[in-house]
Protein backbone atom coordinates (compact mmCIF):
# COMPACT_ATOMS: atom_id res chain seq x y z
CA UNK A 1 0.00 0.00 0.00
CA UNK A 2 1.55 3.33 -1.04
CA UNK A 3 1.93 6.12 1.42
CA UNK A 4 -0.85 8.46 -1.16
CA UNK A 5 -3.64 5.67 -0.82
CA UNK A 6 -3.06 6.07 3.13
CA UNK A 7 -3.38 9.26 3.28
CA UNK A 8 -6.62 9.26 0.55
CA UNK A 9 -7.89 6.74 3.09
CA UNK A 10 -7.46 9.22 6.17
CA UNK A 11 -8.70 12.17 4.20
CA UNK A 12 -12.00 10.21 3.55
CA UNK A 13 -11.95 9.08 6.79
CA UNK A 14 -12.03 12.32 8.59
CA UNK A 15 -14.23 14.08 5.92
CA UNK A 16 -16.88 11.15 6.65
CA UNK A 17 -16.81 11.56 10.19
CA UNK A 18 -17.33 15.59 10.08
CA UNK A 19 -20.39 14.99 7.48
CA UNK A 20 -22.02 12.60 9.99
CA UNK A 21 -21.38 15.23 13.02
CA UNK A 22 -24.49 16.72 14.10
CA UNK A 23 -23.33 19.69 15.24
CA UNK A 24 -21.77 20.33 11.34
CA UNK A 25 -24.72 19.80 9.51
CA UNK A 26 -24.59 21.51 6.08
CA UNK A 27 -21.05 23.23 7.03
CA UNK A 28 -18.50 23.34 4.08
CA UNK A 29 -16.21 21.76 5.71
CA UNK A 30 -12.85 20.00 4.16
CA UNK A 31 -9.75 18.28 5.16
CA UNK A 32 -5.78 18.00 3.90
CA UNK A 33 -3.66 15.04 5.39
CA UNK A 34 -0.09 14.27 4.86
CA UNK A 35 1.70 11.79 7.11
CA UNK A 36 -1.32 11.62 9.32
CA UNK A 37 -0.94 16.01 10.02
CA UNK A 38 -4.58 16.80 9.43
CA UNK A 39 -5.94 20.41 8.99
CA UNK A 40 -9.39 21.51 8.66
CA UNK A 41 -10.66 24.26 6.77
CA UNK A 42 -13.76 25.75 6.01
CA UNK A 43 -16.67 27.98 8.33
CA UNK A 44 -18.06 27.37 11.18
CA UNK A 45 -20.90 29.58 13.20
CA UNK A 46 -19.58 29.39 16.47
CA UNK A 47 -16.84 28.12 18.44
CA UNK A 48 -18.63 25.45 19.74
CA UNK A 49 -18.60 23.95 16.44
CA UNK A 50 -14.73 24.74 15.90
CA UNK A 51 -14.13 22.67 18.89
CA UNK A 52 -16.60 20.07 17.69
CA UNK A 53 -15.70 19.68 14.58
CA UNK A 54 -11.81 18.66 16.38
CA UNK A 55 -13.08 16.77 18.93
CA UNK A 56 -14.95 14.40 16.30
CA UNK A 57 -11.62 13.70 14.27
CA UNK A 58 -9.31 13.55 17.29
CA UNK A 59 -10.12 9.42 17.50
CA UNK A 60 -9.59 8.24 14.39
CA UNK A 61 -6.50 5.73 14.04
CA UNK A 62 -3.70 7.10 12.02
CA UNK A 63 -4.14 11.06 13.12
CA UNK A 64 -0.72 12.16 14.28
CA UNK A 65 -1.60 15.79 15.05
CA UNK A 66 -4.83 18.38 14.08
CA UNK A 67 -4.72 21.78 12.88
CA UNK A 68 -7.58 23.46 13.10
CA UNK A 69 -8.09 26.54 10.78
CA UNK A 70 -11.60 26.86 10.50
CA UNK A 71 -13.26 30.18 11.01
CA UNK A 72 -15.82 31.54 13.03
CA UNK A 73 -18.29 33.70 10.67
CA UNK A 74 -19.33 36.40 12.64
């Protein structure tokens, strides 16, 4: 298994959990990985959902670290 279909795999991963959130219902929310570094992008209407959104993704195997850049519309 190459290292790209891993991190395809953990992409989908994460972007499946954060469309299945509750909370994130019909946000525009999407995901990079590379070597299991994860960042989120997108908007968010609170902070509440900034955290959630991190919290979701935080337990999936194969996530070394998060970075959250999503924004806060205000």
């Amino acid at each position: 298994m190459s290292m790209n279909t891993t991190i395809v795999r953990l992409e989908d991963r994460v972007q499946e959990v954060i469309d299945h959130n509750p909370y994130l219902v019909q946000r525009n929310l999407r995901c990079e990985a590379k070597e299991g570094h994860v960042t989120l992008h997108g908007e968010v209407e609170s902070y509440f959902q900034k955290q959630m959104a991190q919290e979701s993704v935080r337990k999936i195997d194969g996530i070394v670290s998060i970075n959250n850049c999503l924004e806060v519309a205000e």
